[in-house]
N, C-alpha and C. Protein backbone atom coordinates (compact mmCIF):
# COMPACT_ATOMS: atom_id res chain seq x y z
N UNK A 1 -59.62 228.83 216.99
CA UNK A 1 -60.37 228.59 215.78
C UNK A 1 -60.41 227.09 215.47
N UNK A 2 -61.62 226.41 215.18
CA UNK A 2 -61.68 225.35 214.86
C UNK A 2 -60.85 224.86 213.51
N UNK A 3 -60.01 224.07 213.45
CA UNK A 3 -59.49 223.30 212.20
C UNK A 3 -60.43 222.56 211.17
N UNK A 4 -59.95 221.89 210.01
CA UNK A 4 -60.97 221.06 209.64
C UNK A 4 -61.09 219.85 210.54
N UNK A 5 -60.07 219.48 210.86
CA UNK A 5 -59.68 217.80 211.62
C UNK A 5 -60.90 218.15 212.36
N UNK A 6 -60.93 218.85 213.20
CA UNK A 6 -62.21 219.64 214.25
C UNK A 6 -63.57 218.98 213.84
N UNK A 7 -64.13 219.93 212.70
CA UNK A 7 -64.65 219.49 212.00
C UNK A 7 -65.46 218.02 211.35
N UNK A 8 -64.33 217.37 211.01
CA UNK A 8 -64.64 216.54 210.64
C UNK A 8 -64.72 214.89 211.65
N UNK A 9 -63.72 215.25 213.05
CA UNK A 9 -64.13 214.42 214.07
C UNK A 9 -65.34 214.53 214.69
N UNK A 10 -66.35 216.01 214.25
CA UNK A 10 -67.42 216.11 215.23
C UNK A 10 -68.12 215.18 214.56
N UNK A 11 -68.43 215.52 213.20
CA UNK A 11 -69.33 214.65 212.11
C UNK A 11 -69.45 213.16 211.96
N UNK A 12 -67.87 212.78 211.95
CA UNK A 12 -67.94 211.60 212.75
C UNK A 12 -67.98 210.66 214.19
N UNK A 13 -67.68 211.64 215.43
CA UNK A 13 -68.38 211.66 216.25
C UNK A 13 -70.05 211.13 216.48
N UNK A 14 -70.31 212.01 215.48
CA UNK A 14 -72.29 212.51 215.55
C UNK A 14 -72.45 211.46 215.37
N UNK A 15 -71.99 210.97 213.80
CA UNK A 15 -72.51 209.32 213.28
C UNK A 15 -72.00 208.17 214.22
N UNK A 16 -71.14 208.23 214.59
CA UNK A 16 -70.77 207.05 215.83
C UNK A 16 -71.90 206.83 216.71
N UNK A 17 -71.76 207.70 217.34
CA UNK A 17 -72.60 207.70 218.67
C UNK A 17 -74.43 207.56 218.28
N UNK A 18 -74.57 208.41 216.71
CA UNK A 18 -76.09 207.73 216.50
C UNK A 18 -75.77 206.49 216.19
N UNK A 19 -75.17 205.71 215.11
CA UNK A 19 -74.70 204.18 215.28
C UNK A 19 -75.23 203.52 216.56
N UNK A 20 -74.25 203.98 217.95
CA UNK A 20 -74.37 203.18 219.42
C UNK A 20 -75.88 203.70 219.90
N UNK A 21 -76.64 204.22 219.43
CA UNK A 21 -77.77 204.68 220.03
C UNK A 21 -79.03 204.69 219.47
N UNK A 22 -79.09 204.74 217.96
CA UNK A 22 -80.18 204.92 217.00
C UNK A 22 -80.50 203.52 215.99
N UNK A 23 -80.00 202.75 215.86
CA UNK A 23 -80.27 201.67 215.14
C UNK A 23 -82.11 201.45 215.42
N UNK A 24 -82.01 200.91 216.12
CA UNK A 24 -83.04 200.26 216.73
C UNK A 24 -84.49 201.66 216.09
N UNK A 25 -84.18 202.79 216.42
CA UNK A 25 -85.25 203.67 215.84
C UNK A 25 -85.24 203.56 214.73
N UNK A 26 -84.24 203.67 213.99
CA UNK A 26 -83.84 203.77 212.22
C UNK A 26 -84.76 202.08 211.59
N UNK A 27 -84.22 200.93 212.31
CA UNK A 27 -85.36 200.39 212.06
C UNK A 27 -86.84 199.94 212.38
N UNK A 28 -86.88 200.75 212.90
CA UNK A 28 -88.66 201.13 213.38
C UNK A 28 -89.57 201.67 212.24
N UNK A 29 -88.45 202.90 212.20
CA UNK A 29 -88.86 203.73 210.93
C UNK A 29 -88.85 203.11 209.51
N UNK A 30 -87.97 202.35 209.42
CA UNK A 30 -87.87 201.83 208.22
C UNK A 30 -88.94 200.77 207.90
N UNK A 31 -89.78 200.24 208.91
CA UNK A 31 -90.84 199.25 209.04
C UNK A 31 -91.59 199.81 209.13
N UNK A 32 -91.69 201.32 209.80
CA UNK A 32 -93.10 202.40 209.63
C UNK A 32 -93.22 202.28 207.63
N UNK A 33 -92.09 202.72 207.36
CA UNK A 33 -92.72 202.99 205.88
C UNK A 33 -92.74 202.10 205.17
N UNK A 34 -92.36 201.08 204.82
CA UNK A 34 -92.09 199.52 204.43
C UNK A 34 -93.72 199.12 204.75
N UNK A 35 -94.68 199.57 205.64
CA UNK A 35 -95.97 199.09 205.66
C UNK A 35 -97.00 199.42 205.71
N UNK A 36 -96.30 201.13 205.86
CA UNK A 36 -97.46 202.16 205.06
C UNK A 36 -97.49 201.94 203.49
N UNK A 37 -96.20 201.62 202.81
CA UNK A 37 -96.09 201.60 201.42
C UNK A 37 -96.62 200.60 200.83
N UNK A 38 -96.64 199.08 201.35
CA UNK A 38 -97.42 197.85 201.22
C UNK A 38 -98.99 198.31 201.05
N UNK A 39 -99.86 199.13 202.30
CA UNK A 39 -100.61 198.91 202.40
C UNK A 39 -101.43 200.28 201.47
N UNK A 40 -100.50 200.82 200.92
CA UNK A 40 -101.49 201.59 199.85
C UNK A 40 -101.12 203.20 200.55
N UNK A 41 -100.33 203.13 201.30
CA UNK A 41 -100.30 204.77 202.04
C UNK A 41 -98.97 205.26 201.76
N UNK A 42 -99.24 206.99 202.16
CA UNK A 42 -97.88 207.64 201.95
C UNK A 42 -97.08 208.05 202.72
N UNK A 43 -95.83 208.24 202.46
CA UNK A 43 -94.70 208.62 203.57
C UNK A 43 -94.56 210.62 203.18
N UNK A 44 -95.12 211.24 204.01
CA UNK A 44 -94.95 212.95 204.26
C UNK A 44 -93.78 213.18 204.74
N UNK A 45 -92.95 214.32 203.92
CA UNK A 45 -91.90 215.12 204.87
C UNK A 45 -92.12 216.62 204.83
N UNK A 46 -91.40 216.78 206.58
CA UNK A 46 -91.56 218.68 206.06
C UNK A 46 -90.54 219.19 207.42
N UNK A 47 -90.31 220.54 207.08
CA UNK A 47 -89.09 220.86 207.84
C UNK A 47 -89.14 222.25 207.21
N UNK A 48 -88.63 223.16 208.00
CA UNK A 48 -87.69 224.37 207.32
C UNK A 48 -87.14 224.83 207.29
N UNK A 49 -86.27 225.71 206.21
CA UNK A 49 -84.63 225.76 205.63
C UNK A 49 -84.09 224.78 205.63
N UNK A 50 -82.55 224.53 206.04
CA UNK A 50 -82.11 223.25 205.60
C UNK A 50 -82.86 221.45 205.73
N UNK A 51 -83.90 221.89 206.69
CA UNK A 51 -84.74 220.73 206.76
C UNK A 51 -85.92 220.59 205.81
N UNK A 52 -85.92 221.89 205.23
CA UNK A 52 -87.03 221.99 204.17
C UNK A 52 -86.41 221.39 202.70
N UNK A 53 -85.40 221.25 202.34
CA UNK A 53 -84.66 221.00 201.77
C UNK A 53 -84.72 219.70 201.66
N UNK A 54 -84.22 219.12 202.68
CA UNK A 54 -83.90 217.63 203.36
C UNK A 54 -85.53 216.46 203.02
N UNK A 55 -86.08 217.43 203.22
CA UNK A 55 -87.46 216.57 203.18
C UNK A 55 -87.86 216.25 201.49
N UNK A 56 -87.23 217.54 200.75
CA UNK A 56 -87.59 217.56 199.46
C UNK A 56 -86.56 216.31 198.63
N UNK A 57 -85.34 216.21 199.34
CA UNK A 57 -84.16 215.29 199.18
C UNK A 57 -85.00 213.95 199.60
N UNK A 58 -85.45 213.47 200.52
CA UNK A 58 -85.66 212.34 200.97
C UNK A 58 -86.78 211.91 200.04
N UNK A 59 -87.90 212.73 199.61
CA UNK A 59 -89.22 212.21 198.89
C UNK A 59 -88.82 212.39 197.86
N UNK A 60 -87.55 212.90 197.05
CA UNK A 60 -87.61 212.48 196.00
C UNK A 60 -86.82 210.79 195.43
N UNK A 61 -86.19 210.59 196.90
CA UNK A 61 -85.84 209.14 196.51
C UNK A 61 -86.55 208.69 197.02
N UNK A 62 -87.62 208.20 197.49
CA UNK A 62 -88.80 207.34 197.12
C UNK A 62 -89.69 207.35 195.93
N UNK A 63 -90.09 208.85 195.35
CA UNK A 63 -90.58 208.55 193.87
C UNK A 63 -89.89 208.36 193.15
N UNK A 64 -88.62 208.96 192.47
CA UNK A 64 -87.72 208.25 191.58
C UNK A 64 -87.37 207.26 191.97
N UNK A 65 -85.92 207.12 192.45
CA UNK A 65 -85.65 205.50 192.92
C UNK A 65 -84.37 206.19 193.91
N UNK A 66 -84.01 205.12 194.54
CA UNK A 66 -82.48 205.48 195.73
C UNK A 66 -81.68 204.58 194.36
N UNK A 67 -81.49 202.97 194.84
CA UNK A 67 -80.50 202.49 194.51
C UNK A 67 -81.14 201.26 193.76
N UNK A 68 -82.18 201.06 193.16
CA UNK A 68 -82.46 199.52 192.44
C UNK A 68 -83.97 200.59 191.32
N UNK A 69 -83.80 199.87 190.41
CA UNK A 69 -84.84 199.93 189.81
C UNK A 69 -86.24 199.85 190.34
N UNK A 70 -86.91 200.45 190.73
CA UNK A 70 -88.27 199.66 190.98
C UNK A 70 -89.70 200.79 190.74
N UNK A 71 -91.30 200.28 191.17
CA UNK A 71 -91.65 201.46 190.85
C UNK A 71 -91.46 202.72 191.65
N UNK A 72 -92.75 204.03 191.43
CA UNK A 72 -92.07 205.25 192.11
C UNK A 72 -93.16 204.78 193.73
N UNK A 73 -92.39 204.94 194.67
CA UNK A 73 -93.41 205.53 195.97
C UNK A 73 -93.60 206.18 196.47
N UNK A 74 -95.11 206.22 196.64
CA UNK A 74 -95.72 207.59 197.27
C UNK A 74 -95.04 208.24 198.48
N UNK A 75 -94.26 209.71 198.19
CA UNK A 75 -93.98 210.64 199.06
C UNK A 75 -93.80 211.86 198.76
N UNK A 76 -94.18 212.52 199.57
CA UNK A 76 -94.47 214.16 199.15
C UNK A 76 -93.82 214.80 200.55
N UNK A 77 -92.92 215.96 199.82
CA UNK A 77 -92.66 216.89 200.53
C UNK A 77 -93.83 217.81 200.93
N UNK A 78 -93.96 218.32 202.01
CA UNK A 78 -95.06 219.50 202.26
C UNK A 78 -94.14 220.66 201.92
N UNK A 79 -93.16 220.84 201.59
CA UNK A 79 -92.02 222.42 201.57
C UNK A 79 -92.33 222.84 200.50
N UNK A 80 -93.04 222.00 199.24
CA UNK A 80 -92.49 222.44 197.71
C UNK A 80 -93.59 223.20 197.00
N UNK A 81 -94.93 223.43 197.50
CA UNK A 81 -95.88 224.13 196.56
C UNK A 81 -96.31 225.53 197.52
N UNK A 82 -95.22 226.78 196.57
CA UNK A 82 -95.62 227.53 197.00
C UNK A 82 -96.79 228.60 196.86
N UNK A 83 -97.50 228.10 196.03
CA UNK A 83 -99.20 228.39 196.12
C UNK A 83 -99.84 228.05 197.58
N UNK A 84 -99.40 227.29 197.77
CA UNK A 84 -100.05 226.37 199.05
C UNK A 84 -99.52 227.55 200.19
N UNK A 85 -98.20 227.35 200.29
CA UNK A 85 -96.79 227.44 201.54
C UNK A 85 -97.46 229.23 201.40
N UNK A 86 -97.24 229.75 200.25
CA UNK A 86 -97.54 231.47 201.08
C UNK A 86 -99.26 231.55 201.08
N UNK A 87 -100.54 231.00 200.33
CA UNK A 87 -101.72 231.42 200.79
C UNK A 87 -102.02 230.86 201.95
N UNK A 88 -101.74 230.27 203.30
CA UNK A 88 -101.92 229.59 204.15
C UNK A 88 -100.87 230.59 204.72
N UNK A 89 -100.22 230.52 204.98
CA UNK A 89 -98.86 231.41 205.84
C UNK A 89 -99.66 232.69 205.35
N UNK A 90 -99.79 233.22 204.31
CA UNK A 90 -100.81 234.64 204.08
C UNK A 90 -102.34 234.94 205.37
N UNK A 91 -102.92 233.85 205.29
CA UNK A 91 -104.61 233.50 205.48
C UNK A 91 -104.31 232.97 207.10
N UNK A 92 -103.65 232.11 207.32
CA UNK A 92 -103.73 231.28 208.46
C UNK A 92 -102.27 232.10 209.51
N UNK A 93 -101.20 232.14 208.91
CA UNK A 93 -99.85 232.31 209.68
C UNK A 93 -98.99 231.38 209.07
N UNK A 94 -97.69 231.37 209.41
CA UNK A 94 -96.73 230.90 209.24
C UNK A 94 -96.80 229.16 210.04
N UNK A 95 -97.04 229.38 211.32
CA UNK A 95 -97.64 228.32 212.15
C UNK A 95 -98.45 227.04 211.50
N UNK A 96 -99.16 227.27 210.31
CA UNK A 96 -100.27 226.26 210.22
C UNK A 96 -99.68 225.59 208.43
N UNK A 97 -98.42 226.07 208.34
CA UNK A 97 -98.57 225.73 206.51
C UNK A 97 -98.13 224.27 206.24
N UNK A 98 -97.98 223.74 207.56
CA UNK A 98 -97.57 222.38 207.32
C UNK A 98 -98.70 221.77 208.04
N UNK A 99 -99.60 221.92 208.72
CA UNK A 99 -100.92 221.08 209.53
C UNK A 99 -101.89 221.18 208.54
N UNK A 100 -102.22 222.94 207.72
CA UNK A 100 -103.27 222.69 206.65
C UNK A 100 -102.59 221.89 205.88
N UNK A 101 -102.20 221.25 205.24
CA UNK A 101 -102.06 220.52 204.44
C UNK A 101 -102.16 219.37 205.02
N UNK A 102 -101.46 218.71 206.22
CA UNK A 102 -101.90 217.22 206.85
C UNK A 102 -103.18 217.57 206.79
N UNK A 103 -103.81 217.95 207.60
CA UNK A 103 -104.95 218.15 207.29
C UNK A 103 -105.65 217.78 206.09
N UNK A 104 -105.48 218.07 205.15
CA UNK A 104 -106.05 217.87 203.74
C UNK A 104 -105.41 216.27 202.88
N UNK A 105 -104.57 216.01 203.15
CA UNK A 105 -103.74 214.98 202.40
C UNK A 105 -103.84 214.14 203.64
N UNK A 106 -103.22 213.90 204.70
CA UNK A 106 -103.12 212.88 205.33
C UNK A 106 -104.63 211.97 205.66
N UNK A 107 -103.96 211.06 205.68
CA UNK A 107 -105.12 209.61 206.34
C UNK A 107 -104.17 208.29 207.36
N UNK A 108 -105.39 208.24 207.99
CA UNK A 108 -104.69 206.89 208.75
C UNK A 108 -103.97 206.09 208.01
N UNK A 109 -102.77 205.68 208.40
CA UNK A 109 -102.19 204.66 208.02
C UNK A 109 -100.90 205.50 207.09
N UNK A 110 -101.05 206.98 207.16
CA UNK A 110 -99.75 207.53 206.39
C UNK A 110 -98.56 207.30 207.30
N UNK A 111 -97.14 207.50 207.08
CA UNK A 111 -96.50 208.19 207.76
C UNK A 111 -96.37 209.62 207.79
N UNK A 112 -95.70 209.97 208.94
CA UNK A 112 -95.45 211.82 208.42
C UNK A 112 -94.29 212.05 209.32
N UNK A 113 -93.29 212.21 208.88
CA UNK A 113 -91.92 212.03 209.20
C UNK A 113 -91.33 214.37 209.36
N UNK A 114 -91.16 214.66 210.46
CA UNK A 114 -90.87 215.97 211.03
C UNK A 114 -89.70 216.02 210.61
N UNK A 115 -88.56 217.03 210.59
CA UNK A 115 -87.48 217.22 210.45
C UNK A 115 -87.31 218.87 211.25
N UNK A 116 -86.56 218.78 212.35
CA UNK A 116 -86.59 219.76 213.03
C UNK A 116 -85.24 219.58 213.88
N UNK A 117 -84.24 220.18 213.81
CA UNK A 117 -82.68 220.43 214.42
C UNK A 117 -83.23 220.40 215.63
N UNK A 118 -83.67 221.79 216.31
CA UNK A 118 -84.06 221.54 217.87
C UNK A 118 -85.23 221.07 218.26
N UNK A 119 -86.38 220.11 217.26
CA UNK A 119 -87.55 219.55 217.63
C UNK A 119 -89.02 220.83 218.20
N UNK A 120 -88.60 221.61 218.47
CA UNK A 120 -89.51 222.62 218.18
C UNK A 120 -90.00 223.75 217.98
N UNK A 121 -89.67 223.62 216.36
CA UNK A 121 -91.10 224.20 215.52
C UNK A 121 -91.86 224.03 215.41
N UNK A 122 -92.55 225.09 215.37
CA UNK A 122 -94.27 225.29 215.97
C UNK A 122 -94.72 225.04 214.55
N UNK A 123 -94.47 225.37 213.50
CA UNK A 123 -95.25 224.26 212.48
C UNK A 123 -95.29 223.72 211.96
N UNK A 124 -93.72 222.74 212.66
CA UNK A 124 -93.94 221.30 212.21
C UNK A 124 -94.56 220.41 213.53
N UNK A 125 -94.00 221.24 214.61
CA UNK A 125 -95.10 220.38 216.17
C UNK A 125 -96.97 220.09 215.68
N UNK A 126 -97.21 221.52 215.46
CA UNK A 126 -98.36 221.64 215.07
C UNK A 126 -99.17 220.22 214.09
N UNK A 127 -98.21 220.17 213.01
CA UNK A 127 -98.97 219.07 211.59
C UNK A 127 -98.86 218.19 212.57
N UNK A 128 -97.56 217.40 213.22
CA UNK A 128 -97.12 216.12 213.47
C UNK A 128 -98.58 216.20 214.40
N UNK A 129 -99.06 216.95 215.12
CA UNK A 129 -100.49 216.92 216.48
C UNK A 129 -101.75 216.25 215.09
N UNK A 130 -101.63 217.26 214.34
CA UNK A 130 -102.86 216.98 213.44
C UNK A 130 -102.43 215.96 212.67
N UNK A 131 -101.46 215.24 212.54
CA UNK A 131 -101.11 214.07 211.66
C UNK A 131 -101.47 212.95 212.88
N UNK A 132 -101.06 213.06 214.43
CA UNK A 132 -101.18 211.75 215.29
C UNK A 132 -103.09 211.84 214.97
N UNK A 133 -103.99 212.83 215.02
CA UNK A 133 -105.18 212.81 215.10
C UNK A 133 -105.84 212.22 214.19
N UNK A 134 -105.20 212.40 213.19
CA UNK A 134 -105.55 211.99 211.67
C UNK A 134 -105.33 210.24 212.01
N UNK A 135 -104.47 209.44 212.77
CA UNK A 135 -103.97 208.53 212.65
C UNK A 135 -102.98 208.08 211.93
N UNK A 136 -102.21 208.48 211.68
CA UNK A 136 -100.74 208.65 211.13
C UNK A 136 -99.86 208.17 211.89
N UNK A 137 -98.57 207.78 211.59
CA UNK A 137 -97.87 207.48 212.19
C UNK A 137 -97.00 208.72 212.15
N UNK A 138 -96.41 209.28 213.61
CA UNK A 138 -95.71 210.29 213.53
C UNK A 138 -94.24 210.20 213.58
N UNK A 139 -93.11 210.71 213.25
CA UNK A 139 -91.72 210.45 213.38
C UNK A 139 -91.36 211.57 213.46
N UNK A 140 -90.16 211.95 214.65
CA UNK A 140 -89.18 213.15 214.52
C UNK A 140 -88.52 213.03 213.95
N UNK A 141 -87.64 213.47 213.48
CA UNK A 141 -85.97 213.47 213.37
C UNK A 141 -85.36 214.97 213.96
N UNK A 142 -84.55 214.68 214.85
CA UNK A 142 -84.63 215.81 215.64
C UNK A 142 -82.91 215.77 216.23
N UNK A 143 -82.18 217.00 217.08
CA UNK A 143 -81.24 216.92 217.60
C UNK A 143 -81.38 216.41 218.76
N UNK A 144 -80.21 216.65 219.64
CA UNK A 144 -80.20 215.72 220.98
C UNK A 144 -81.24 215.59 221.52
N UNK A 145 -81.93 216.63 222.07
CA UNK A 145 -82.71 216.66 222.88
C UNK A 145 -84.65 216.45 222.69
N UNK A 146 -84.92 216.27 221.41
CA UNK A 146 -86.23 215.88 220.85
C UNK A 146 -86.73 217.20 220.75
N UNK A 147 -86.34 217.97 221.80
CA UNK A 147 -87.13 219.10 221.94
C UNK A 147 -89.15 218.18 222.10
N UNK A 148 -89.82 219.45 221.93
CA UNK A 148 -91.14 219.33 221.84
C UNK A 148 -91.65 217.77 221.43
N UNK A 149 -91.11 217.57 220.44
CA UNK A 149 -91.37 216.35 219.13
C UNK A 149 -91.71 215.06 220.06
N UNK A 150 -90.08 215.19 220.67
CA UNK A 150 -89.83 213.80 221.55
C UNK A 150 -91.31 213.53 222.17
N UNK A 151 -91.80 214.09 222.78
CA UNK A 151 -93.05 214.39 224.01
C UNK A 151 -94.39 214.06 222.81
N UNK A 152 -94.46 214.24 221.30
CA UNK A 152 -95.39 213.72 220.79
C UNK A 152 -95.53 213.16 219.04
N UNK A 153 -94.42 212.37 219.29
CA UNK A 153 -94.19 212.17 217.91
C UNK A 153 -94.08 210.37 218.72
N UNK A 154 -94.90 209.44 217.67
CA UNK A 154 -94.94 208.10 218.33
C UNK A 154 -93.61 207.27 217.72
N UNK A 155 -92.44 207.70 217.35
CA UNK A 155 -90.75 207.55 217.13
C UNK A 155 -90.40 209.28 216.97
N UNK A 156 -89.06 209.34 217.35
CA UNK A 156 -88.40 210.55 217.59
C UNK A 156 -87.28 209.65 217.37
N UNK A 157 -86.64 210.05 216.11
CA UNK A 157 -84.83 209.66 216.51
C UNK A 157 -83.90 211.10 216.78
N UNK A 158 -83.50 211.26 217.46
CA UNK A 158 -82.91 211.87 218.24
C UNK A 158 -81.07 211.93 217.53
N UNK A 159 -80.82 212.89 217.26
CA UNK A 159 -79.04 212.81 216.66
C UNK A 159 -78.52 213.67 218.01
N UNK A 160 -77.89 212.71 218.74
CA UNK A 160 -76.87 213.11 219.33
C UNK A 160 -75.67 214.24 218.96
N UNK A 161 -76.28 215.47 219.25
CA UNK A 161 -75.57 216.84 218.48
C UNK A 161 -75.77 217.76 218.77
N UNK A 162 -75.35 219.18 218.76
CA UNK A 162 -75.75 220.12 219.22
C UNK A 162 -76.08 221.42 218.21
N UNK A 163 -75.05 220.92 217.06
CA UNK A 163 -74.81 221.80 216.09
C UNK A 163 -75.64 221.56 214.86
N UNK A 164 -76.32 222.46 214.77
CA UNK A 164 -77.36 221.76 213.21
C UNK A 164 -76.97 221.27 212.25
N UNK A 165 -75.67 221.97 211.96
CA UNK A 165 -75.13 221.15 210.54
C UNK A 165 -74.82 219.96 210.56
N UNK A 166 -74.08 218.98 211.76
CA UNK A 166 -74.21 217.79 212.23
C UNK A 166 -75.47 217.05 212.39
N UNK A 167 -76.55 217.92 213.06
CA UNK A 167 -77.34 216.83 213.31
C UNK A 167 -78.16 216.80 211.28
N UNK A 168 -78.12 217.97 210.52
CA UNK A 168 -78.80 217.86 209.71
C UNK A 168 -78.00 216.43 208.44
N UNK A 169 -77.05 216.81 208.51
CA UNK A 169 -76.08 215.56 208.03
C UNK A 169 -76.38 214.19 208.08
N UNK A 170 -76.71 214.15 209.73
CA UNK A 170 -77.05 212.48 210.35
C UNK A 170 -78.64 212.61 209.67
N UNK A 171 -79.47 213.40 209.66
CA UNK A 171 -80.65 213.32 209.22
C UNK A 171 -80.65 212.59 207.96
N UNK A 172 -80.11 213.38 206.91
CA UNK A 172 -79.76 212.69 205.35
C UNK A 172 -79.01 211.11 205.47
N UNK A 173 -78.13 210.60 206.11
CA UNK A 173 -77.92 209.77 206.25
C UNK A 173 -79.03 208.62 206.50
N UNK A 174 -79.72 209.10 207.82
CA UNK A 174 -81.06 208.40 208.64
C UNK A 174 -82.18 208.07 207.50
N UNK A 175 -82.22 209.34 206.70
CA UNK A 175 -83.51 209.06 205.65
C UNK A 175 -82.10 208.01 204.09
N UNK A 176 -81.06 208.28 204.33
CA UNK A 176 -80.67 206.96 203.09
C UNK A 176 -80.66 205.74 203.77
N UNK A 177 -80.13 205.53 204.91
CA UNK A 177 -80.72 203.92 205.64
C UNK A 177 -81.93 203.41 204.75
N UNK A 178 -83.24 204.41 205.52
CA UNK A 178 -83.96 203.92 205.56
C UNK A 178 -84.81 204.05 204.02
N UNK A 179 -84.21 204.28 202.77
CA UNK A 179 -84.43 203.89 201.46
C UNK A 179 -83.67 202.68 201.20
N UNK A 180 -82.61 202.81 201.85
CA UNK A 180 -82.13 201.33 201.68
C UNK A 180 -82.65 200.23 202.31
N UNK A 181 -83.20 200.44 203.33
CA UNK A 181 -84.04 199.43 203.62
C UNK A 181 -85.72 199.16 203.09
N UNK A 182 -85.79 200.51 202.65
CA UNK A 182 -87.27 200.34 201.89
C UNK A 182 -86.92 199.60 200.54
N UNK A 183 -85.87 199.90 199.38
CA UNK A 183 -85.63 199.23 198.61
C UNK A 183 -85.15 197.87 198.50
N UNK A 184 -84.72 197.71 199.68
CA UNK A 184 -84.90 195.85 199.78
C UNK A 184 -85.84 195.09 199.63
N UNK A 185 -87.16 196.07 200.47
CA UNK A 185 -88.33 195.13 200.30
C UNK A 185 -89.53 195.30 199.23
N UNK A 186 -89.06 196.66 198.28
CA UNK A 186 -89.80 196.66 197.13
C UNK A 186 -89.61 195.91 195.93
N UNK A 187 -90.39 195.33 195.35
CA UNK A 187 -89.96 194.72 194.24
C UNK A 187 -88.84 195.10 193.39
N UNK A 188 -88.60 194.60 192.01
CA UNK A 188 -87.60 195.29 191.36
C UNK A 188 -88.19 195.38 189.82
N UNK A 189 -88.30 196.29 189.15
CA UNK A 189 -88.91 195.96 187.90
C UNK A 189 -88.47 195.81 186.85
């Protein structure tokens, strides 16, 4: 039976090794949205269950605030309107409730940031296809292996992990970096 010590060396494990391996994506990403946000565009998240969650966590610290005063920025979860989430999953399938909506909201120059443990779900693979078409900038966040994503998402950070609850952990972390680095370069009001 696993202990906590167990536990809690994997978690820090996970974050080590993204540390020795992920920087360099984390700030990619953080310059993806840092110049979608300059230039008048929005940062999309979507995922589901605990990544559905995660996405709703991350866009709400860009419209309220992370850590400085400043104004709100544009980001929207796709997880949260379930008018939307069941007549589309009703009408279309389960498959399409995150692409109809890129579809409808996205434009060149958004980001649209995936959240997927094993990288593929089919409808978050799906939006991120109709978000690269749209001209979007696409991002995974994904476990070890990218799964699907890796193969078409133009950044994939990748958490070295196997176990979802780890890699979903490093995810929340990955999206506070990168408010902390978005709030550096937003004004302060």
């Amino acid at each position: 039976m696993r202990t906590l010590a167990d536990i809690f060396f994997d978690h820090l494990d996970t974050i080590k090794k993204l540390q020795e391996n992920s920087l360099t994506a984390i700030e990619e990403l953080s310059k993806y949205c840092c110049q979608a946000l300059s230039d008048g565009h929005t940062i999309f998240f979507m995922g589901n269950g605990g990544s559905a969650a995660d996405s709703q966590h991350l866009a709400a610290e860009f419209v309220g605030r992370f850590q400085k005063e400043r104004r709100g920025l544009p980001a929207i979860a796709l997880t949260t309107d379930t008018s939307i989430l069941t007549a589309v999953g009703n009408d279309y399938g389960f498959d399409k409730v995150f692409s109809r909506q890129v579809e409808a909201l996205v434009r060149a120059g958004d980001v649209v940031v995936g959240l997927s443990t094993s990288g593929n779900s089919p409808n978050v693979v799906k939006a991120l296809e109709v978000a690269k078409e749209a001209g979007a900038v696409t991002v995974g966040m994904t476990g070890r292996t990218g799964g699907k994503m890796a193969d078409i998402c133009d950044l994939c950070i990748k958490v070295p992990a196997d176990i979802t609850a780890r890699i979903q952990e490093a995810h929340i972390l990955i999206g506070h970096i990168v408010c902390e680095l978005v709030d550096k370069e937003a004004p302060s009001v």
